[in-house]
PDB file of N, CA and C in Angstrom:
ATOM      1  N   UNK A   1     244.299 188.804 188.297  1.00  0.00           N
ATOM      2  CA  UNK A   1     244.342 190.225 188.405  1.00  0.00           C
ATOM      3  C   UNK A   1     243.788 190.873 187.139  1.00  0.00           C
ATOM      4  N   UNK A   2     243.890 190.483 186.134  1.00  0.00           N
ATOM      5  CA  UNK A   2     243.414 190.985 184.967  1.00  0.00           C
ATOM      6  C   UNK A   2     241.897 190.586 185.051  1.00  0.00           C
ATOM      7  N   UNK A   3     241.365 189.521 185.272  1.00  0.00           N
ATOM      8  CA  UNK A   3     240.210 189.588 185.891  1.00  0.00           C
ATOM      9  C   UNK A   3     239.309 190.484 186.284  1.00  0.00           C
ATOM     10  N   UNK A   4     239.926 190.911 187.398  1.00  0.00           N
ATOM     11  CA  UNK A   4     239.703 192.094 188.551  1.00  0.00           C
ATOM     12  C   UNK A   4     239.366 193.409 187.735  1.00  0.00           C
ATOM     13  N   UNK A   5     240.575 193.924 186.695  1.00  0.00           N
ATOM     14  CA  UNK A   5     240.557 194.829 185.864  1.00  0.00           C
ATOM     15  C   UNK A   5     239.736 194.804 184.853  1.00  0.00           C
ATOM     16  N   UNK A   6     239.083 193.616 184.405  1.00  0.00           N
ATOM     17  CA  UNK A   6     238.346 193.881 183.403  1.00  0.00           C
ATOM     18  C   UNK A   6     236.715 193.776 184.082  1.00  0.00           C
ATOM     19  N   UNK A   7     236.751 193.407 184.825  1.00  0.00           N
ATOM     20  CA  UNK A   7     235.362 193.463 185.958  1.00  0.00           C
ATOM     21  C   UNK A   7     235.256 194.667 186.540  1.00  0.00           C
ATOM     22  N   UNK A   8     236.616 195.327 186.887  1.00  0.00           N
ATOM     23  CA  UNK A   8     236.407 196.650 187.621  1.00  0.00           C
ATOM     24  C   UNK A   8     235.548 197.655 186.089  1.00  0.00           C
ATOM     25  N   UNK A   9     236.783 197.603 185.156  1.00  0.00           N
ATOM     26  CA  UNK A   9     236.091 198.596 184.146  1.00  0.00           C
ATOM     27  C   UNK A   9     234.641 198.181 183.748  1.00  0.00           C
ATOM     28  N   UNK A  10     234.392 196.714 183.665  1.00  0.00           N
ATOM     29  CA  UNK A  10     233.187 196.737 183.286  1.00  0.00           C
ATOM     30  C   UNK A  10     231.589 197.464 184.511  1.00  0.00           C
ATOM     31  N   UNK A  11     232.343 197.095 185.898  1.00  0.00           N
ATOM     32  CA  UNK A  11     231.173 197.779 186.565  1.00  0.00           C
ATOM     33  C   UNK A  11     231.307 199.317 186.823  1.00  0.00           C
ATOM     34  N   UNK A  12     232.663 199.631 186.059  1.00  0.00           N
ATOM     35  CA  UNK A  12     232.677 201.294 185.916  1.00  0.00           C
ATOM     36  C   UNK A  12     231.978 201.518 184.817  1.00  0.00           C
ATOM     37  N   UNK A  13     231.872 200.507 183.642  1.00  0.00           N
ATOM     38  CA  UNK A  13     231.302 200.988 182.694  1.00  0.00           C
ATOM     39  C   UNK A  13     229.587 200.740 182.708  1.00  0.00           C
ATOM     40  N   UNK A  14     229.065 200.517 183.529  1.00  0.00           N
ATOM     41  CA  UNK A  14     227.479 199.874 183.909  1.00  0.00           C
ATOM     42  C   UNK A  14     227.082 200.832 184.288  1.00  0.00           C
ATOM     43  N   UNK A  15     228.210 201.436 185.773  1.00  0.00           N
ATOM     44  CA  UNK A  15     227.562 202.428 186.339  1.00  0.00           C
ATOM     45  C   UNK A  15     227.371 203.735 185.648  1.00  0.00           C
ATOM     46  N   UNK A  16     228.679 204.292 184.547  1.00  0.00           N
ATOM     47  CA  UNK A  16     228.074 205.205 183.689  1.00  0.00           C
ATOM     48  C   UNK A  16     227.041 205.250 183.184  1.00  0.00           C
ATOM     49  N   UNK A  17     226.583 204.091 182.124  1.00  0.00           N
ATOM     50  CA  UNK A  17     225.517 203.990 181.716  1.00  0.00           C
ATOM     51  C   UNK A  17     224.588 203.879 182.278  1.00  0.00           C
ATOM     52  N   UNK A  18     224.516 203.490 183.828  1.00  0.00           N
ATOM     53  CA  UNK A  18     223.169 203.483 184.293  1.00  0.00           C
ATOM     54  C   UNK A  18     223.029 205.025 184.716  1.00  0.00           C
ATOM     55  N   UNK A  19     223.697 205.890 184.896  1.00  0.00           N
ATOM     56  CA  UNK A  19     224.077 207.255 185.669  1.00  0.00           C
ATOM     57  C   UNK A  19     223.199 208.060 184.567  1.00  0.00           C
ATOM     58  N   UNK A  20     223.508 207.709 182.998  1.00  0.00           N
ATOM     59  CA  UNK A  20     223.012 208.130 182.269  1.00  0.00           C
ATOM     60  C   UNK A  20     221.765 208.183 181.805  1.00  0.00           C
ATOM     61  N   UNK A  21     221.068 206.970 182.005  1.00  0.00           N
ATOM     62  CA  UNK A  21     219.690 206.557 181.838  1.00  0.00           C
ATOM     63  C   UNK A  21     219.378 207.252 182.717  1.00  0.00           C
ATOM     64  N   UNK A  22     219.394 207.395 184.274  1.00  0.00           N
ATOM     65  CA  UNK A  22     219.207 208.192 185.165  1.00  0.00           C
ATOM     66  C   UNK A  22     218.354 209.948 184.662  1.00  0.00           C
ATOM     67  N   UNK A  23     219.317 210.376 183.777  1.00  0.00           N
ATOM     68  CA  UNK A  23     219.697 211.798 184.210  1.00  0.00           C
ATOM     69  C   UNK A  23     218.719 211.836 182.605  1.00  0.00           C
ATOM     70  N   UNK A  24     218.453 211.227 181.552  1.00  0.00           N
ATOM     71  CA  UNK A  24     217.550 211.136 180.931  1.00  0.00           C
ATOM     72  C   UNK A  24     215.810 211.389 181.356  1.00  0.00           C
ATOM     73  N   UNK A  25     215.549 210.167 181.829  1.00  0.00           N
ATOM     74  CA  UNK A  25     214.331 210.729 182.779  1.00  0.00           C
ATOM     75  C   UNK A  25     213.964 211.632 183.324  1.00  0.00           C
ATOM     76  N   UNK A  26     215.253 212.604 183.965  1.00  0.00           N
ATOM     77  CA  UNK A  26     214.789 213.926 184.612  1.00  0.00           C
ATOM     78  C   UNK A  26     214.884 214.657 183.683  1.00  0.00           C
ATOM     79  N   UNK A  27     214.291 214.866 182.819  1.00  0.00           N
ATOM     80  CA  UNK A  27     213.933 216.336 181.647  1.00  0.00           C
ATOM     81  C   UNK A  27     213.040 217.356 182.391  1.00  0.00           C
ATOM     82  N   UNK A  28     213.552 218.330 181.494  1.00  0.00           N
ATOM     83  CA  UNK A  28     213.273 219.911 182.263  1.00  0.00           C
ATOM     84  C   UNK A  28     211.606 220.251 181.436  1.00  0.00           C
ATOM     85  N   UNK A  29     210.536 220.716 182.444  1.00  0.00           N
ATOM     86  CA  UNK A  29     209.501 220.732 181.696  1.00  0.00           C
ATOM     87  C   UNK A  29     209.339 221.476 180.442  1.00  0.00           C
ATOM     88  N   UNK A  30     208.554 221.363 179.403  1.00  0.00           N
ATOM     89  CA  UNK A  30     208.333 221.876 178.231  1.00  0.00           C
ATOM     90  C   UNK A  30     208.135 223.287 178.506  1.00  0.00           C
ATOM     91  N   UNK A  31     208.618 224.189 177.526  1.00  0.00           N
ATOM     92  CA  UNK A  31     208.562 225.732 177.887  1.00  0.00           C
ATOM     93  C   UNK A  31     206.973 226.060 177.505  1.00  0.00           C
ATOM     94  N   UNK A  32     206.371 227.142 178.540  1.00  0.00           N
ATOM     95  CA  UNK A  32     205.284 227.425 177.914  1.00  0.00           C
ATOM     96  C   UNK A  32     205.046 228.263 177.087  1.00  0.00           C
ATOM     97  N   UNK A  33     204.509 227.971 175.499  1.00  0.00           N
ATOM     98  CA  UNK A  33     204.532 229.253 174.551  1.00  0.00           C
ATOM     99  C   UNK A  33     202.911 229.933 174.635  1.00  0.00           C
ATOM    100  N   UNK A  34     203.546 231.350 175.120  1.00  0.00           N
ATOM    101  CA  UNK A  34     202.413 232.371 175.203  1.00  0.00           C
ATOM    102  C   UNK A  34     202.217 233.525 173.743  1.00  0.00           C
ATOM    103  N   UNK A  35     201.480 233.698 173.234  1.00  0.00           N
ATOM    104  CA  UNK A  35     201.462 234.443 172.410  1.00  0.00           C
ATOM    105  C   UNK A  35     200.135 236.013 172.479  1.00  0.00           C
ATOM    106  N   UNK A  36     201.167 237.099 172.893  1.00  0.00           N
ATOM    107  CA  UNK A  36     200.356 238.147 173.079  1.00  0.00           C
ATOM    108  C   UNK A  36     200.602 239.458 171.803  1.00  0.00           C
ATOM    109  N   UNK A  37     199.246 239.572 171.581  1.00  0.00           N
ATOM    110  CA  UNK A  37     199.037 240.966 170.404  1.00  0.00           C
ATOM    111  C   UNK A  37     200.129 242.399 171.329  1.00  0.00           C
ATOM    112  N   UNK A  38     200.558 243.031 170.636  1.00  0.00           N
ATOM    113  CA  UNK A  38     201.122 243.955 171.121  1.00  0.00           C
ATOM    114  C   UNK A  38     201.220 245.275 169.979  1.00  0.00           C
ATOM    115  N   UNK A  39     200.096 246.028 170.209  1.00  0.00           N
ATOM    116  CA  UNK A  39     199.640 247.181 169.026  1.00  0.00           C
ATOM    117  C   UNK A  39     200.727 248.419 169.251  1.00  0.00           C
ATOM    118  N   UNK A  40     201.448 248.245 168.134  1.00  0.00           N
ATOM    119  CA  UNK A  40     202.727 249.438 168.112  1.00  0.00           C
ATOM    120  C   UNK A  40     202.295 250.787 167.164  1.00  0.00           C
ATOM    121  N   UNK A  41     202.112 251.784 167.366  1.00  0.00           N
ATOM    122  CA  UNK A  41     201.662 252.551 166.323  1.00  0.00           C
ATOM    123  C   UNK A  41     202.469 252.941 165.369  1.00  0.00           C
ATOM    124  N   UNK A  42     202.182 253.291 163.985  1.00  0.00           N
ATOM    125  CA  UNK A  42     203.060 253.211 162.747  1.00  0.00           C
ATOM    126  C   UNK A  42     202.911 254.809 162.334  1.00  0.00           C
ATOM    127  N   UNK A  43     204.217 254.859 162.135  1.00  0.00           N
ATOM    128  CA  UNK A  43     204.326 256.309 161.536  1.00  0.00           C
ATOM    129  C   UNK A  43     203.892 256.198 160.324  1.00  0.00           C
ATOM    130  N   UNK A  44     202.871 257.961 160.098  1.00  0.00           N
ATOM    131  CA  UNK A  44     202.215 257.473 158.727  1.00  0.00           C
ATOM    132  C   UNK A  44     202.216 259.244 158.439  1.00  0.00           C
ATOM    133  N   UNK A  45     202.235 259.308 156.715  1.00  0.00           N
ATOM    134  CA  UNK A  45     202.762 260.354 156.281  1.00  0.00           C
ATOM    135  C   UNK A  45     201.504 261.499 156.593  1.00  0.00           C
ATOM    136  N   UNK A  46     202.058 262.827 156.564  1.00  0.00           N
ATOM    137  CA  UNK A  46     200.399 263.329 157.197  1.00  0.00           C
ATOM    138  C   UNK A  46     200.570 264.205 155.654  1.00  0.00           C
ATOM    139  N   UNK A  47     201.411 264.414 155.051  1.00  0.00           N
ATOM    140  CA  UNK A  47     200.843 264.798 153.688  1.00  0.00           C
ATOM    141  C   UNK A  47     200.865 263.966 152.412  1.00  0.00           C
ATOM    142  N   UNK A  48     199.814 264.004 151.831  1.00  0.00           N
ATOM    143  CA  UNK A  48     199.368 262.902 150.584  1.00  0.00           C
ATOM    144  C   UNK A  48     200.619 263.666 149.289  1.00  0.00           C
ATOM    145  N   UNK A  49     200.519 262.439 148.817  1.00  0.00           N
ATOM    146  CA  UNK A  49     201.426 262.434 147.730  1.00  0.00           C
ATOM    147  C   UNK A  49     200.314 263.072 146.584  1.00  0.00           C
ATOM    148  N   UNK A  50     199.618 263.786 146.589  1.00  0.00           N
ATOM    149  CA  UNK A  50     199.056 264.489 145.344  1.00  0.00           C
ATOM    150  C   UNK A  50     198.667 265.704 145.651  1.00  0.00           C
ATOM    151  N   UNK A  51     199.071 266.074 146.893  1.00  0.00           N
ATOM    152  CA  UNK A  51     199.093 267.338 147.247  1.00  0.00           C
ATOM    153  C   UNK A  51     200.250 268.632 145.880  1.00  0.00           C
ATOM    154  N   UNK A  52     199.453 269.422 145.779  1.00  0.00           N
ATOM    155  CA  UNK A  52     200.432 270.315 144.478  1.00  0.00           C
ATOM    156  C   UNK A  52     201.297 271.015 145.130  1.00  0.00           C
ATOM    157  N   UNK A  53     202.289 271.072 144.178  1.00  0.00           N
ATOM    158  CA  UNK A  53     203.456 272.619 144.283  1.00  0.00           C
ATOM    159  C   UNK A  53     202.408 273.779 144.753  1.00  0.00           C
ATOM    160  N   UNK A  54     203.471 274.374 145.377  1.00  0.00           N
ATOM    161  CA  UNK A  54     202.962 275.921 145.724  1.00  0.00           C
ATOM    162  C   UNK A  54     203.447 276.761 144.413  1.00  0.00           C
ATOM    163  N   UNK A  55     201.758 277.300 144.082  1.00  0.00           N
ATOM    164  CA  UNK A  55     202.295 278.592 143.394  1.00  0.00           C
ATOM    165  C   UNK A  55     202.654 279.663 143.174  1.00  0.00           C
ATOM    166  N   UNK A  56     203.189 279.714 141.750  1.00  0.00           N
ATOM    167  CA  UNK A  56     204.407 281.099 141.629  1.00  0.00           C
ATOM    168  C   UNK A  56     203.423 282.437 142.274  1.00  0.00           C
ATOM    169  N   UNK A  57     203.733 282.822 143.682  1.00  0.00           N
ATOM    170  CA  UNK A  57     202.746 284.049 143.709  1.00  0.00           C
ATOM    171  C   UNK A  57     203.912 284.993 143.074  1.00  0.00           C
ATOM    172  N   UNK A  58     202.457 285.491 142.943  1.00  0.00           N
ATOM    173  CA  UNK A  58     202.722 287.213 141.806  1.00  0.00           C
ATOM    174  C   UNK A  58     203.769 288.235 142.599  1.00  0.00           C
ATOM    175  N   UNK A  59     203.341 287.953 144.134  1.00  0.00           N
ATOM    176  CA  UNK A  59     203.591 289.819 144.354  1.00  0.00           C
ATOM    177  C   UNK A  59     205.707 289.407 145.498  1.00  0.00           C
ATOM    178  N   UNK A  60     205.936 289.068 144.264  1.00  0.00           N
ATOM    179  CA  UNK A  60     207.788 288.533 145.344  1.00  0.00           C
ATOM    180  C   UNK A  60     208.227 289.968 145.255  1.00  0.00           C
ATOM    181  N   UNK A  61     209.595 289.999 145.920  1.00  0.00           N
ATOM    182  CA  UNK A  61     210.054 291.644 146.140  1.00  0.00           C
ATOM    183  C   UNK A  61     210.507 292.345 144.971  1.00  0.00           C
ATOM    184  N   UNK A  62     211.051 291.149 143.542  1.00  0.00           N
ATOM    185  CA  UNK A  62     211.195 291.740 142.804  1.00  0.00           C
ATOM    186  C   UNK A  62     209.651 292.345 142.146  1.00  0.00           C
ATOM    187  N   UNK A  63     208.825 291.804 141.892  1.00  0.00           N
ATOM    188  CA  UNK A  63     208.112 292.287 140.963  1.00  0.00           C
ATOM    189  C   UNK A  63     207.462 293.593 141.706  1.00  0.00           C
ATOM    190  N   UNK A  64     207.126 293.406 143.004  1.00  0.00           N
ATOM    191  CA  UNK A  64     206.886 295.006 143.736  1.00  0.00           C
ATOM    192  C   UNK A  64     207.954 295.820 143.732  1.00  0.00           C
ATOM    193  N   UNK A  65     208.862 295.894 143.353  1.00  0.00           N
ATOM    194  CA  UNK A  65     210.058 296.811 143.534  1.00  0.00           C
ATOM    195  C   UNK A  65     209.925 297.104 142.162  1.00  0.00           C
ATOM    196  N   UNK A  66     209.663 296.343 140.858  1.00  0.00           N
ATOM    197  CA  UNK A  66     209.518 296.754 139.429  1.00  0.00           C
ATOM    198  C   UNK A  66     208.249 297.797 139.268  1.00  0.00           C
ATOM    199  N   UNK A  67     207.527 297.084 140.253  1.00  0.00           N
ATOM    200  CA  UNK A  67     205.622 297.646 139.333  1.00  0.00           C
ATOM    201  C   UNK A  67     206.028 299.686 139.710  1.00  0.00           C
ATOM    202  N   UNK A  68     205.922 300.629 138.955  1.00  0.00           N
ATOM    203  CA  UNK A  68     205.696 301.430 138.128  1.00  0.00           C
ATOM    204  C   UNK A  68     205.134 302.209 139.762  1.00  0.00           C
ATOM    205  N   UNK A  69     204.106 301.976 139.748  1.00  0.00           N
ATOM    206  CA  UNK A  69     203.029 303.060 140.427  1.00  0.00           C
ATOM    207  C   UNK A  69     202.257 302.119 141.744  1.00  0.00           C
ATOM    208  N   UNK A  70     202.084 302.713 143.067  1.00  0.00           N
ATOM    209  CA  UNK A  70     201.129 301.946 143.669  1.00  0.00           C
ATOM    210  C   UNK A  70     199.916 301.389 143.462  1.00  0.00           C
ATOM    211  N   UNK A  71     198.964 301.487 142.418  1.00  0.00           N
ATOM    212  CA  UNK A  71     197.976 300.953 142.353  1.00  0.00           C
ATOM    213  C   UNK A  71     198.431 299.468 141.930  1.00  0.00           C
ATOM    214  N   UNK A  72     199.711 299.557 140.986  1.00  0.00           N
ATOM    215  CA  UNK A  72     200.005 298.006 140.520  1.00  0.00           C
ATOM    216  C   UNK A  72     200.646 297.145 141.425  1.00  0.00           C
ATOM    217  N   UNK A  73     201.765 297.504 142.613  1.00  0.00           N
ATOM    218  CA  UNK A  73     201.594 297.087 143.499  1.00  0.00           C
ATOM    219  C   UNK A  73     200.353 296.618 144.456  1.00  0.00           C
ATOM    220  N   UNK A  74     199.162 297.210 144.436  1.00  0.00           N
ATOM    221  CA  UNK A  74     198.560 296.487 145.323  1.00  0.00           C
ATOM    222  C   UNK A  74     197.787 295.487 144.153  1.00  0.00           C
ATOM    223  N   UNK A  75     197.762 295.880 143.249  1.00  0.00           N
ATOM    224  CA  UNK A  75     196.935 294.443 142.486  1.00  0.00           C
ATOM    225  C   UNK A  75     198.250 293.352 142.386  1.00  0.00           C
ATOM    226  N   UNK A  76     199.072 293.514 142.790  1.00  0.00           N
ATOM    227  CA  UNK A  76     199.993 292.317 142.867  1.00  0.00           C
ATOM    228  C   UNK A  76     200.206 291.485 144.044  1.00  0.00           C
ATOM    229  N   UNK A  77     199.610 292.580 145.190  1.00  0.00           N
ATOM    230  CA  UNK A  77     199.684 291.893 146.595  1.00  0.00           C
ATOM    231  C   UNK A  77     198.309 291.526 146.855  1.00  0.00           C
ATOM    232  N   UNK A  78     197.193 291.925 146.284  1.00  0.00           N
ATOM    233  CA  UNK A  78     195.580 291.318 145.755  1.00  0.00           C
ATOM    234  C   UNK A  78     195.887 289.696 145.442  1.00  0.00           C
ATOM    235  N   UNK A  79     196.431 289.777 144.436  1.00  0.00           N
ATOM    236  CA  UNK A  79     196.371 288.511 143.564  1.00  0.00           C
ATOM    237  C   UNK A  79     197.349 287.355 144.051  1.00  0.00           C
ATOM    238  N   UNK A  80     198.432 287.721 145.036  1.00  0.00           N
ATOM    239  CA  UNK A  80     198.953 287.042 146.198  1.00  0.00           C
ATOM    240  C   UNK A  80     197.983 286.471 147.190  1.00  0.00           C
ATOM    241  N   UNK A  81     197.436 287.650 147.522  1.00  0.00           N
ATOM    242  CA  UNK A  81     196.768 286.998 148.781  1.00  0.00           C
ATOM    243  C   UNK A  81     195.654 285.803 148.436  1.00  0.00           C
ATOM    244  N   UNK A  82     194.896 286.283 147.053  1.00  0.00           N
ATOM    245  CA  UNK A  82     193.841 285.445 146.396  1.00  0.00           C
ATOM    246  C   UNK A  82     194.618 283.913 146.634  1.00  0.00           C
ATOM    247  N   UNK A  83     195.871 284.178 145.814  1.00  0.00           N
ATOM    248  CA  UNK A  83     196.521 282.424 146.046  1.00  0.00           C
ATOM    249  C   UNK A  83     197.409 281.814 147.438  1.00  0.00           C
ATOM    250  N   UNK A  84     197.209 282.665 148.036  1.00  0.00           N
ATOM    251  CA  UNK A  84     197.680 281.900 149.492  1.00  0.00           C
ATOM    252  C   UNK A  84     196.557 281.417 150.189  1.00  0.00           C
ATOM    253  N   UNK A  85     195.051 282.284 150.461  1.00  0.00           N
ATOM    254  CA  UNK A  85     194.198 281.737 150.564  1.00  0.00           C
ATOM    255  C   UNK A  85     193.495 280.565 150.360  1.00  0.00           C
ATOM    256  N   UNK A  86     193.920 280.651 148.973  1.00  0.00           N
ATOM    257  CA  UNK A  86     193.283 279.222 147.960  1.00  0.00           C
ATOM    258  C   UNK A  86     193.813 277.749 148.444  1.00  0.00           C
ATOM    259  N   UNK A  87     195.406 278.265 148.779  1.00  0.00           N
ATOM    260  CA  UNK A  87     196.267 277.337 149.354  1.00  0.00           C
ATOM    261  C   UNK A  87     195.882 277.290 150.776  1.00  0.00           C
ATOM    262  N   UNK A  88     196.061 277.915 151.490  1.00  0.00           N
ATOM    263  CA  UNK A  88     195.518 277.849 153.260  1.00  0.00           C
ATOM    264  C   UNK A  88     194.342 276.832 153.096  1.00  0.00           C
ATOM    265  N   UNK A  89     193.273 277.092 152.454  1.00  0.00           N
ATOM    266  CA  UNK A  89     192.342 276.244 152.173  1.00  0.00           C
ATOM    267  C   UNK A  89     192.634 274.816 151.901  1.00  0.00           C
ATOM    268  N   UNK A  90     193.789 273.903 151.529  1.00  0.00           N
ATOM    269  CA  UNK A  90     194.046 273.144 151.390  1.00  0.00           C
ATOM    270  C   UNK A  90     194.893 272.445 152.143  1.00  0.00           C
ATOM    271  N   UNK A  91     195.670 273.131 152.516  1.00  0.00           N
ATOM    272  CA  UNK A  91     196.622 273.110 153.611  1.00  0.00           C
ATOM    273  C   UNK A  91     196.221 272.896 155.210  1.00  0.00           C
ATOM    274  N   UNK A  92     195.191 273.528 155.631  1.00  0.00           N
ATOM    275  CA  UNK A  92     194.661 273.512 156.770  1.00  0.00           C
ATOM    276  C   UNK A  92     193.849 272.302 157.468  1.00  0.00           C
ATOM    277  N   UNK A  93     193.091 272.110 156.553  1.00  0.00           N
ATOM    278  CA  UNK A  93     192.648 270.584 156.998  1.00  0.00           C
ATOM    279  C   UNK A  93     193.907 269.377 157.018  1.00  0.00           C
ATOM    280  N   UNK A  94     194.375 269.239 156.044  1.00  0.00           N
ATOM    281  CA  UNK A  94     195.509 268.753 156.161  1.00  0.00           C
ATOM    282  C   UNK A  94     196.794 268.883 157.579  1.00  0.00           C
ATOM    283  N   UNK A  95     197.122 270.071 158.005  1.00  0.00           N
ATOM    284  CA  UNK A  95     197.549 270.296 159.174  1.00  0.00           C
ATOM    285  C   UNK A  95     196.735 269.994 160.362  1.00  0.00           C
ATOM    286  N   UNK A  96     195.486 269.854 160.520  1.00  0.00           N
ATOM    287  CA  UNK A  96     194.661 269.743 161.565  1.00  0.00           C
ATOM    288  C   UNK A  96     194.715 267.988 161.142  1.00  0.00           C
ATOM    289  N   UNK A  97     194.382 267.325 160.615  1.00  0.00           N
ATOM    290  CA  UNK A  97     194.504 266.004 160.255  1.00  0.00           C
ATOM    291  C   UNK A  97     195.781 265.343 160.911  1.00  0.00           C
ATOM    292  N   UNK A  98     196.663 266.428 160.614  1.00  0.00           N
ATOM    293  CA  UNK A  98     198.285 265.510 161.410  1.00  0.00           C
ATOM    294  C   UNK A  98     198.218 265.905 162.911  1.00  0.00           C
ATOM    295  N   UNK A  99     198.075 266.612 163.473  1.00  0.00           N
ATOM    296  CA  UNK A  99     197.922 266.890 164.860  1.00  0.00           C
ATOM    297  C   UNK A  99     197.261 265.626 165.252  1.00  0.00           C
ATOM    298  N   UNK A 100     196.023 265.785 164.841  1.00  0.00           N
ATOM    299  CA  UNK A 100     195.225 264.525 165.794  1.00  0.00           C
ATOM    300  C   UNK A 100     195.490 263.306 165.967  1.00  0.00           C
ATOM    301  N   UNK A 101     195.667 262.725 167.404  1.00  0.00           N
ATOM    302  CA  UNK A 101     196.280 261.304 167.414  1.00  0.00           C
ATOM    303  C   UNK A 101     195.562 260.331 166.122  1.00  0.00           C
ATOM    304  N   UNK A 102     196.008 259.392 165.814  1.00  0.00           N
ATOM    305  CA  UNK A 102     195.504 258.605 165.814  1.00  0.00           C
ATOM    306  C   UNK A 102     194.622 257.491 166.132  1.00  0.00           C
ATOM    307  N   UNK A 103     193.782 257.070 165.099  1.00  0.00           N
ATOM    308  CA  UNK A 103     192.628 256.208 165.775  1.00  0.00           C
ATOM    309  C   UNK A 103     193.180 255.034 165.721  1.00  0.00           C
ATOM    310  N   UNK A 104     192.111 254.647 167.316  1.00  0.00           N
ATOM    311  CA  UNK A 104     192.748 253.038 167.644  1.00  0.00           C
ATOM    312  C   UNK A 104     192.333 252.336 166.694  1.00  0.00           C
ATOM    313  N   UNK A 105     192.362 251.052 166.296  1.00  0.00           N
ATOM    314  CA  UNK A 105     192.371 250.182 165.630  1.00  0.00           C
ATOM    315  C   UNK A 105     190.816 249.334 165.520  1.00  0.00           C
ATOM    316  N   UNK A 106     189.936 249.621 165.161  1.00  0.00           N
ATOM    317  CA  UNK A 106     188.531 249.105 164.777  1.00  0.00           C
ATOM    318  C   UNK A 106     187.419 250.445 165.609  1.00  0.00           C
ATOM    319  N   UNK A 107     188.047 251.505 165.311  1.00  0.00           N
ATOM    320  CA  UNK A 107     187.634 252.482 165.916  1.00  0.00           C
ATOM    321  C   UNK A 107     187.117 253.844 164.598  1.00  0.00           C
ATOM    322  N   UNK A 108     186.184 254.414 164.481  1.00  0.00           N
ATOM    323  CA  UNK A 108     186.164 255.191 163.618  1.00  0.00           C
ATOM    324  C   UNK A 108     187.026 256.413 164.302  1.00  0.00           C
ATOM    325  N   UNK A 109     187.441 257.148 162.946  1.00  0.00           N
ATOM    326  CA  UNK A 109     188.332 258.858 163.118  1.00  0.00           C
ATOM    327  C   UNK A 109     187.694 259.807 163.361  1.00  0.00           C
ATOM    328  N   UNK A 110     187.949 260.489 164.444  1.00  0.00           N
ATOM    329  CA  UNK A 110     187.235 261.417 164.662  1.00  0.00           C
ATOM    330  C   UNK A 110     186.963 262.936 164.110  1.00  0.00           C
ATOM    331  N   UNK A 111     186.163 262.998 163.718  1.00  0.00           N
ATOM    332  CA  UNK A 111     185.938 264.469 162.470  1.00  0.00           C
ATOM    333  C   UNK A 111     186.512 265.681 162.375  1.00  0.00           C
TER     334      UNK A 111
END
């Protein structure tokens, strides 16, 4: 009887191992690696870092509420407008520059 028992476990223990060799062989096929470009667009600053302070204009409410007589008021709102202009001028291309999408990627910018 002990016989029996050690023959039984041994062809229990065959058949595991053969169960196992088995289930080896069936491997799952290799994954396929695909590799695709995927163009994300990047936020990008639309004003340059050397762009200047705005300047001190002349004509603020205090200094028109000080100036004396109207003629000096309007040479204060003259010499305002001279420097907002100057600035609009700089400013404007710059604002029209950020509006426009962006160019695709090996593409020239459009003017």
């Amino acid at each position: 009887m002990r016989r029996l028992g050690v023959a039984g476990l041994a062809l229990a223990l065959g058949l595991a191992v053969a169960g196992c060799g088995h289930r080896a062989a069936a491997r799952a096929p290799e994954p396929v690696v695909t590799i695709k470009e995927v163009l994300v667009p990047v936020a990008r600053a639309c004003v340059p870092g050397d762009l200047p302070a705005a300047p001190a204009y002349p004509d603020t409410d205090a200094a028109l509420r000080a100036a004396a007589e109207g003629p000096e008021r309007y040479a204060l709102v003259a010499a305002g407008r001279l420097l907002r202009e100057a600035r609009l001028a700089v400013l404007e291309p710059l604002v029209d520059a950020c509006r426009r999408p962006p160019a695709a990627p090996g593409t020239a910018a459009p003017p």
